[in-house]
PDB file of N, CA and C in Angstrom:
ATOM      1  N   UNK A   1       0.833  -1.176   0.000  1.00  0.00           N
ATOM      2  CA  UNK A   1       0.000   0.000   0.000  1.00  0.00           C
ATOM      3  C   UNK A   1       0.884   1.247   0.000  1.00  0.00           C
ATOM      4  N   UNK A   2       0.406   1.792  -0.819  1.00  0.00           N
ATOM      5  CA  UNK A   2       1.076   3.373  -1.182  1.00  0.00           C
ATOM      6  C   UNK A   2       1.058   4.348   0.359  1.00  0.00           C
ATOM      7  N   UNK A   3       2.006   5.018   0.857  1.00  0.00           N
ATOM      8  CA  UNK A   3       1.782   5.455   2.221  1.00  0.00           C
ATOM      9  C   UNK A   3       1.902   7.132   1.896  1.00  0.00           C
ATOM     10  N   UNK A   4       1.587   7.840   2.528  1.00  0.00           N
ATOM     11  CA  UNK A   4       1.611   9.226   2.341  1.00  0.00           C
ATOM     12  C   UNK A   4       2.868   9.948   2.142  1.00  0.00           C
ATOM     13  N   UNK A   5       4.050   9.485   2.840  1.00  0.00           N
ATOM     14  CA  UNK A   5       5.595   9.855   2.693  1.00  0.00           C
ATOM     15  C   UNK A   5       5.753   9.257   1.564  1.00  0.00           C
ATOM     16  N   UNK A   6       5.436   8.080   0.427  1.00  0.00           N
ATOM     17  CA  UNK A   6       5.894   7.774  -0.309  1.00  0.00           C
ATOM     18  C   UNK A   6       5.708   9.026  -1.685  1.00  0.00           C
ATOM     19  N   UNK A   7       5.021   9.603  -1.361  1.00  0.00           N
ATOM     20  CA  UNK A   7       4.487  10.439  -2.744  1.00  0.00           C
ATOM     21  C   UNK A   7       5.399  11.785  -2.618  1.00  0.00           C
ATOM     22  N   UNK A   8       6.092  11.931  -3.497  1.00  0.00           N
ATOM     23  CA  UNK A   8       6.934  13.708  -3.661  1.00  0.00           C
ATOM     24  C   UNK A   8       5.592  14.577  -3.700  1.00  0.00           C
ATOM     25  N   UNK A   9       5.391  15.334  -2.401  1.00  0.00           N
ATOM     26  CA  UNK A   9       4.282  16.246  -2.950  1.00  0.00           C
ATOM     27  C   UNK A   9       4.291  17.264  -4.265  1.00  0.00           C
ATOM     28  N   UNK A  10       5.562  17.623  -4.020  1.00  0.00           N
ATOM     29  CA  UNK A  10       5.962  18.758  -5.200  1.00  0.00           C
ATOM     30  C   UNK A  10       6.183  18.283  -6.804  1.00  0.00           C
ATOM     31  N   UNK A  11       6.348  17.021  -6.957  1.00  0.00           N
ATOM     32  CA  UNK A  11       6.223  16.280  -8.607  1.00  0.00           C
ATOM     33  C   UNK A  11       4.623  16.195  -8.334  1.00  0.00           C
ATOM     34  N   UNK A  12       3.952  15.679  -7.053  1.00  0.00           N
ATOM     35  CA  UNK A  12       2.634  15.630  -7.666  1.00  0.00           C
ATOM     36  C   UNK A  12       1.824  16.917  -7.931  1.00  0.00           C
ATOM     37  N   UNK A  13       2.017  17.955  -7.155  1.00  0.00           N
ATOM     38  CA  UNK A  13       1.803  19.548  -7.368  1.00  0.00           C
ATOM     39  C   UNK A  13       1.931  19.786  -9.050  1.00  0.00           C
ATOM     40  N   UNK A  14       2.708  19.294  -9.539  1.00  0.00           N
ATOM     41  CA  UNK A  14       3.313  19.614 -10.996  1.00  0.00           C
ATOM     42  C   UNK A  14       2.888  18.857 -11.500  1.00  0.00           C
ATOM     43  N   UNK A  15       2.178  17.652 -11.148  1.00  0.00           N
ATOM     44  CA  UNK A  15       1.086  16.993 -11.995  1.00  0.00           C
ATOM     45  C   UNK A  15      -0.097  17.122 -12.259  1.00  0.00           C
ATOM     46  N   UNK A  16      -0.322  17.738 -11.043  1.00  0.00           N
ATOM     47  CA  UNK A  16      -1.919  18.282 -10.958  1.00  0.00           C
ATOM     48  C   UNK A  16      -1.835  19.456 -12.030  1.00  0.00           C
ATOM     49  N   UNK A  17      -0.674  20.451 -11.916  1.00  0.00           N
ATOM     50  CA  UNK A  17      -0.559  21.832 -12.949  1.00  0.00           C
ATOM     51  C   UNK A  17      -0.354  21.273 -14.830  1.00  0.00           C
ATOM     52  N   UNK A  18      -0.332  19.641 -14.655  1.00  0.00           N
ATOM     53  CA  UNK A  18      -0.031  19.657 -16.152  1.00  0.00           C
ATOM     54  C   UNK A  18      -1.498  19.212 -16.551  1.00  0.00           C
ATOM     55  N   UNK A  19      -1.848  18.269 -15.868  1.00  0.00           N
ATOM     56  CA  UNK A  19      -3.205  17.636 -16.125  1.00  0.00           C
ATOM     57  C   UNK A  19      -4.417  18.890 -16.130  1.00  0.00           C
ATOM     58  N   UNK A  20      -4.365  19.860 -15.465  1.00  0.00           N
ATOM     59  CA  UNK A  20      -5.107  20.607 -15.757  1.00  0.00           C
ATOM     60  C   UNK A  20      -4.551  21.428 -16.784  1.00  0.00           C
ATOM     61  N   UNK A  21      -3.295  21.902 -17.102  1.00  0.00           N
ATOM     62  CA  UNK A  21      -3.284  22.451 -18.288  1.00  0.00           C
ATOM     63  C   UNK A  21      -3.670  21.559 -19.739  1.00  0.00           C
ATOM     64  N   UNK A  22      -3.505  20.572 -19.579  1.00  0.00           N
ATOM     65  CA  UNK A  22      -4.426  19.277 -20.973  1.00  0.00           C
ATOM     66  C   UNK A  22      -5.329  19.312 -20.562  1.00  0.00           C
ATOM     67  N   UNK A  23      -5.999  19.205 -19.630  1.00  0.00           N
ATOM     68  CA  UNK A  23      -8.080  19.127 -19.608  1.00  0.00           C
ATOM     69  C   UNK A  23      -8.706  19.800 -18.943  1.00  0.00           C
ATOM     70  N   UNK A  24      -7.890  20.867 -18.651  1.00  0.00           N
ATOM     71  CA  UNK A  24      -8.932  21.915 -17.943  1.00  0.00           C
ATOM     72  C   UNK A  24      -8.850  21.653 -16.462  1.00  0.00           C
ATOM     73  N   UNK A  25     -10.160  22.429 -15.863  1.00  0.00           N
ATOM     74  CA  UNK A  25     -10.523  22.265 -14.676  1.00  0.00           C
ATOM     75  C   UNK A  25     -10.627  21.306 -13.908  1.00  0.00           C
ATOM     76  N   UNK A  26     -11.092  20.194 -15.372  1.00  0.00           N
ATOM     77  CA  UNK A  26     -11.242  18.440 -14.828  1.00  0.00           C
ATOM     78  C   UNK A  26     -10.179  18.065 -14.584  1.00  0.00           C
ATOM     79  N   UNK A  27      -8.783  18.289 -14.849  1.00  0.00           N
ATOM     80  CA  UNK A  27      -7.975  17.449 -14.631  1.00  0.00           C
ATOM     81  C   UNK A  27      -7.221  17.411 -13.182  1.00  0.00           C
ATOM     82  N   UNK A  28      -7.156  16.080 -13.277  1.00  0.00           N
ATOM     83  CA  UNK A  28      -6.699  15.529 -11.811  1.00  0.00           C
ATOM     84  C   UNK A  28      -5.766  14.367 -12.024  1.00  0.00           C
ATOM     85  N   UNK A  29      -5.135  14.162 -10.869  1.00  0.00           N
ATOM     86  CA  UNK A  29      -4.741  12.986 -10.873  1.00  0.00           C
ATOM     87  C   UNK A  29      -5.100  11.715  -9.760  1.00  0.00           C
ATOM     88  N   UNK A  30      -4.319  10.650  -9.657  1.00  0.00           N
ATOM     89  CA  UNK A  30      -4.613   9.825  -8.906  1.00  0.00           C
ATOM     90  C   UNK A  30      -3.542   8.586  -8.947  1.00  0.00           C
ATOM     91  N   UNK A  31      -3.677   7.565  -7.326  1.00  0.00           N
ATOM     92  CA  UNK A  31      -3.298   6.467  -7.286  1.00  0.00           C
ATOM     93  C   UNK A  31      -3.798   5.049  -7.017  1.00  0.00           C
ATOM     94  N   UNK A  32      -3.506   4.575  -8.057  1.00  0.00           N
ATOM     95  CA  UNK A  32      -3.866   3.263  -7.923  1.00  0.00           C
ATOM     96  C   UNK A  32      -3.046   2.010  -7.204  1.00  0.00           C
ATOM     97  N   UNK A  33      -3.458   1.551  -5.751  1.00  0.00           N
ATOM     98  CA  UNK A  33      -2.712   0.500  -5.067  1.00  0.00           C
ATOM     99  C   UNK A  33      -2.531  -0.781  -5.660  1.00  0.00           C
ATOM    100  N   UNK A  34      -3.121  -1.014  -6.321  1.00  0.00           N
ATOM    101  CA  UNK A  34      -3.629  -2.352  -7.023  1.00  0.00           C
ATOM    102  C   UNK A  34      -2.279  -2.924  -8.034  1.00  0.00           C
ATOM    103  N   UNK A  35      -1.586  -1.596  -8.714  1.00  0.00           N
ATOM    104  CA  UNK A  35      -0.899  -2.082  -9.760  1.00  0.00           C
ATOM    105  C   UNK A  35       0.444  -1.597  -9.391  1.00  0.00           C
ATOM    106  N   UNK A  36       1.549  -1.982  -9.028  1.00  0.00           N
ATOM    107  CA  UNK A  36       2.469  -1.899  -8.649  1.00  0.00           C
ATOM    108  C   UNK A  36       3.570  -0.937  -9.369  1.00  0.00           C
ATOM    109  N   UNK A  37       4.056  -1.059 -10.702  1.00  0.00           N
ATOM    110  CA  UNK A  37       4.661  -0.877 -11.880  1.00  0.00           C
ATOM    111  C   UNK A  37       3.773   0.581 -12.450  1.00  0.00           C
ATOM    112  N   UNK A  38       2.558   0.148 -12.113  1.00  0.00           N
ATOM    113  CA  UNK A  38       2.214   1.564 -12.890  1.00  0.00           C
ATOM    114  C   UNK A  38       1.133   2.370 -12.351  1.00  0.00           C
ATOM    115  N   UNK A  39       1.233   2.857 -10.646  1.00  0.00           N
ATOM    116  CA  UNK A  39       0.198   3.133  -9.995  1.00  0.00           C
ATOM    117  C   UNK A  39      -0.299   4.645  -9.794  1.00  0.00           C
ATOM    118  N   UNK A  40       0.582   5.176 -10.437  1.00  0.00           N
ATOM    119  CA  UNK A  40       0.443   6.776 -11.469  1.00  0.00           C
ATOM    120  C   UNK A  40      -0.783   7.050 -11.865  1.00  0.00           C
ATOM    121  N   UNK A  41      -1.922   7.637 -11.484  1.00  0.00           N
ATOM    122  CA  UNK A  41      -2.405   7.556 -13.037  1.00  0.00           C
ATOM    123  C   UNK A  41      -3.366   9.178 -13.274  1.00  0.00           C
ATOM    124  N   UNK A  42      -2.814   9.503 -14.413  1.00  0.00           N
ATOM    125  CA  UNK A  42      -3.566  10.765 -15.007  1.00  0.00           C
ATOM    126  C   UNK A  42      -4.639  10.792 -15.736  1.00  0.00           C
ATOM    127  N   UNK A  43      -5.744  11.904 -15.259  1.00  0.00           N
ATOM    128  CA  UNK A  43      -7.084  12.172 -16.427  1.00  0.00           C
ATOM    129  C   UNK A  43      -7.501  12.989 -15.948  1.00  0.00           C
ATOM    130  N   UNK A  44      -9.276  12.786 -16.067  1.00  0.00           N
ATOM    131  CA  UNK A  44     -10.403  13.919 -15.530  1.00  0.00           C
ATOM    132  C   UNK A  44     -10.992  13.689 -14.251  1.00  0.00           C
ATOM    133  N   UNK A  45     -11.185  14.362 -13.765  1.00  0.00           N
ATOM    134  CA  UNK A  45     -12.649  13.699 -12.695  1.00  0.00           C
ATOM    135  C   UNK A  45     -14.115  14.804 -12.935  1.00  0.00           C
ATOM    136  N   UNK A  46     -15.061  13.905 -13.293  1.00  0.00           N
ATOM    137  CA  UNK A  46     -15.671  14.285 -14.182  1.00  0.00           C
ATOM    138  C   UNK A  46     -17.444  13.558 -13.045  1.00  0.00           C
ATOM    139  N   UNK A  47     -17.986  14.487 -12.610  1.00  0.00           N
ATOM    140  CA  UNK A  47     -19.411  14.413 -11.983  1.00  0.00           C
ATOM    141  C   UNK A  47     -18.602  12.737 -10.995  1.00  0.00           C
ATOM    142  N   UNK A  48     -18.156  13.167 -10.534  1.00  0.00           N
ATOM    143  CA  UNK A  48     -17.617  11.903  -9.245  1.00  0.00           C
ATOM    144  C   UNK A  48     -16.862  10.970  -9.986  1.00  0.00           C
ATOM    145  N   UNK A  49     -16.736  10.879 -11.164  1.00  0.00           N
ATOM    146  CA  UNK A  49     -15.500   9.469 -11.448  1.00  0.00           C
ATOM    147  C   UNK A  49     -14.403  10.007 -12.431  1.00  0.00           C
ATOM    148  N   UNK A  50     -13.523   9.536 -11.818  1.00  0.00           N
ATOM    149  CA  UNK A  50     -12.008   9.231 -12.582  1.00  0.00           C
ATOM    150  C   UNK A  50     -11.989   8.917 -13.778  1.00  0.00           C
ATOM    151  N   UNK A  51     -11.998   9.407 -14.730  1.00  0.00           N
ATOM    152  CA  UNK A  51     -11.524   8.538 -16.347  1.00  0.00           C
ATOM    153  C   UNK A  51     -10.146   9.003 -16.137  1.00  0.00           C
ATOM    154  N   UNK A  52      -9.414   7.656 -16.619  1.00  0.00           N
ATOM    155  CA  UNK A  52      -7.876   7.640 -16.570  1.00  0.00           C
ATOM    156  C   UNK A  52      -7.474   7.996 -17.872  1.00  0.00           C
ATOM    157  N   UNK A  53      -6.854   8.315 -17.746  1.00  0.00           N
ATOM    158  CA  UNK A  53      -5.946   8.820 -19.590  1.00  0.00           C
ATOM    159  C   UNK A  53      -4.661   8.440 -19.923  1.00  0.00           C
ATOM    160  N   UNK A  54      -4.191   8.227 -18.685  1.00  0.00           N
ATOM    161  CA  UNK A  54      -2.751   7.773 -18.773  1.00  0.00           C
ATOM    162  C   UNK A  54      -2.361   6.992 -17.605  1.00  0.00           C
ATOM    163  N   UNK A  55      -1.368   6.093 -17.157  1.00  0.00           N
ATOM    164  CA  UNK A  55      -0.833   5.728 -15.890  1.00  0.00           C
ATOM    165  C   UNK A  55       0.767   5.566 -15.989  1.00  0.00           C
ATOM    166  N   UNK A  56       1.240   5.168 -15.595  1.00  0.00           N
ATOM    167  CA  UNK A  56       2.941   5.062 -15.365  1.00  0.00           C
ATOM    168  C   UNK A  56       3.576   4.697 -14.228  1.00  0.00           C
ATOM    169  N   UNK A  57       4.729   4.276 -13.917  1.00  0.00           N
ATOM    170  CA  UNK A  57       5.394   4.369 -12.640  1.00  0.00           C
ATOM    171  C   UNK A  57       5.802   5.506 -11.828  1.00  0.00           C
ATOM    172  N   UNK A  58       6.098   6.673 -13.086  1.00  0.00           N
ATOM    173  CA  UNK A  58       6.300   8.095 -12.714  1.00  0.00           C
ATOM    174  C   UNK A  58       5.457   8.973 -13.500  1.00  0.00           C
ATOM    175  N   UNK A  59       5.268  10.116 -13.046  1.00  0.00           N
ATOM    176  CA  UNK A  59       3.608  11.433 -13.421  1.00  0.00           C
ATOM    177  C   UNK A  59       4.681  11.745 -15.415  1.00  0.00           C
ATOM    178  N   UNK A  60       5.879  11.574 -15.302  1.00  0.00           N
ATOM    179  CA  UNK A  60       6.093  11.672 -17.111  1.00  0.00           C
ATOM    180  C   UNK A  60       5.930  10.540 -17.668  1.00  0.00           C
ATOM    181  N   UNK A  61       5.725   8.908 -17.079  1.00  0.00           N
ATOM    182  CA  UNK A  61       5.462   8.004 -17.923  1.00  0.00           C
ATOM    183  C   UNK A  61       3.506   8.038 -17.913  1.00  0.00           C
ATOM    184  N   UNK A  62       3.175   8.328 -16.692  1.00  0.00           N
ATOM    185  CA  UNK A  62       1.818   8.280 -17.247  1.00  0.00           C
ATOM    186  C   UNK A  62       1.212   9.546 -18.229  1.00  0.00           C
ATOM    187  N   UNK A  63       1.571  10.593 -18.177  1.00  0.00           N
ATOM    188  CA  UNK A  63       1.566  11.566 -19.406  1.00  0.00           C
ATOM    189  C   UNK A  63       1.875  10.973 -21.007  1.00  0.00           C
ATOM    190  N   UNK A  64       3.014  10.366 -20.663  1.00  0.00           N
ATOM    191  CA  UNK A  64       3.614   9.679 -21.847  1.00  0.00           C
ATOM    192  C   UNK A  64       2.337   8.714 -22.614  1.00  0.00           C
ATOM    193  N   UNK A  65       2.172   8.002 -21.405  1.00  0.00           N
ATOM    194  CA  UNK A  65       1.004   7.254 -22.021  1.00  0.00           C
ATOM    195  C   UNK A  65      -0.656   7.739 -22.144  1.00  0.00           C
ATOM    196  N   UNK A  66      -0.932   8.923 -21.825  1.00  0.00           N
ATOM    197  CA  UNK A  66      -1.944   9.289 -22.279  1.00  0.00           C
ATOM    198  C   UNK A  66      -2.067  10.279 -23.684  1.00  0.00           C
ATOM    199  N   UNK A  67      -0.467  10.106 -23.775  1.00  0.00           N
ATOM    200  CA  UNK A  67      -0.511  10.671 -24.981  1.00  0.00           C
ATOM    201  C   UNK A  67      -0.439   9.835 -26.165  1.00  0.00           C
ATOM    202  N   UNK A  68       0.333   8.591 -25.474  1.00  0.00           N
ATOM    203  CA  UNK A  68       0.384   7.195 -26.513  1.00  0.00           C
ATOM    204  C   UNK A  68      -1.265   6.848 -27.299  1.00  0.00           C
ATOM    205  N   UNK A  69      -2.184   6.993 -25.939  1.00  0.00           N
ATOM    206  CA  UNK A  69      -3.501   6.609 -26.583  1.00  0.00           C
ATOM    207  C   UNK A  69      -4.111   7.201 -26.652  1.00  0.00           C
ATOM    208  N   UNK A  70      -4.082   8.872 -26.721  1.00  0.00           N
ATOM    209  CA  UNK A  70      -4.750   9.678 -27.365  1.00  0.00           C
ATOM    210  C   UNK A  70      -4.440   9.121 -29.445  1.00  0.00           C
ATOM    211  N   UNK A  71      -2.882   9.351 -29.830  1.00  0.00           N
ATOM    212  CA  UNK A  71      -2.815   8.614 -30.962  1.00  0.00           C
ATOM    213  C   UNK A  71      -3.099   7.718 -31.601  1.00  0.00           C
ATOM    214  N   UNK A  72      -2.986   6.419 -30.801  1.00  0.00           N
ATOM    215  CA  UNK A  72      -3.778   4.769 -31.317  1.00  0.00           C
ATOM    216  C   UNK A  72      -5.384   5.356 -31.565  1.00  0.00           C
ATOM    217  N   UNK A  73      -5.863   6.323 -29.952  1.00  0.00           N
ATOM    218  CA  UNK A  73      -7.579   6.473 -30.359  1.00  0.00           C
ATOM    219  C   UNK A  73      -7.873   7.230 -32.153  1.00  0.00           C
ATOM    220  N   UNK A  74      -6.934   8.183 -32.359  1.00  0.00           N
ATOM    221  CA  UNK A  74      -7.163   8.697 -33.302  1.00  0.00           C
ATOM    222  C   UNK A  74      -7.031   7.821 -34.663  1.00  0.00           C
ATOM    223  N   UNK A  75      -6.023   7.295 -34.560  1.00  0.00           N
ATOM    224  CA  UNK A  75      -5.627   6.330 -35.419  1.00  0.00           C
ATOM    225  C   UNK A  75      -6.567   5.143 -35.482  1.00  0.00           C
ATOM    226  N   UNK A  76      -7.274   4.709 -34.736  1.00  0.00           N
ATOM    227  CA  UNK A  76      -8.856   3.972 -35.080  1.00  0.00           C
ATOM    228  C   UNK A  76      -9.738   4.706 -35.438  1.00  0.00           C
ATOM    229  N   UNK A  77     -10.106   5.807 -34.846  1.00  0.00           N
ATOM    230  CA  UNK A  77     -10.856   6.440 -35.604  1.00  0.00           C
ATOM    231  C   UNK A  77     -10.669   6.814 -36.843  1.00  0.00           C
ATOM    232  N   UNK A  78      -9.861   7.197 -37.716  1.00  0.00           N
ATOM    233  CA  UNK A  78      -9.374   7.491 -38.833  1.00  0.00           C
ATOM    234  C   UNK A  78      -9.608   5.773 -39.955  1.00  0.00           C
ATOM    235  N   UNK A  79      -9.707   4.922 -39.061  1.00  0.00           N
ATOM    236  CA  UNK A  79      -9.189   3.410 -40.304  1.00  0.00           C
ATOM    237  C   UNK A  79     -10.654   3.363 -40.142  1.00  0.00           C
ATOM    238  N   UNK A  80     -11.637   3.674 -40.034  1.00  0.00           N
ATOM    239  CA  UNK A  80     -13.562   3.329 -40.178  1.00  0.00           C
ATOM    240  C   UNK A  80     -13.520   4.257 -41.242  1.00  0.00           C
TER     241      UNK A  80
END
């Protein structure tokens, strides 16, 4: 379990300032205990729930990856 000393407040401060600069007001972040490797995770919070957009081990790999599947999403949308 993730403990409160484990988290750099100040990288997460700077996560909260990026996620809201990509989605606005909605953006937030969050942690997930469950997944070890990648318990990072960035999006919205949106009328009480979390949509994730990205996750990672660190707040630039889960960015990384919400940017990975912002592209794949587009890139399906585009092959219909």
């Amino acid at each position: 379990m993730l403990r409160d000393e484990d988290i750099d407040h100040s990288s997460a401060d700077a996560a909260i300032a990026e996620a809201r600069r990509r989605w606005g007001p909605t953006g937030a972040i969050s942690v997930a205990d469950l997944y070890a490797r990648s318990r990072l995770l960035v999006g919205e919070l949106r009328d009480g729930r979390f949509w994730i957009h990205g996750r990672g081990a660190t707040w630039a790999a889960a960015f990384a990856d919400a940017d990975a599947r912002a592209i794949r999403a587009s890139r399906r949308k585009a092959a219909h």
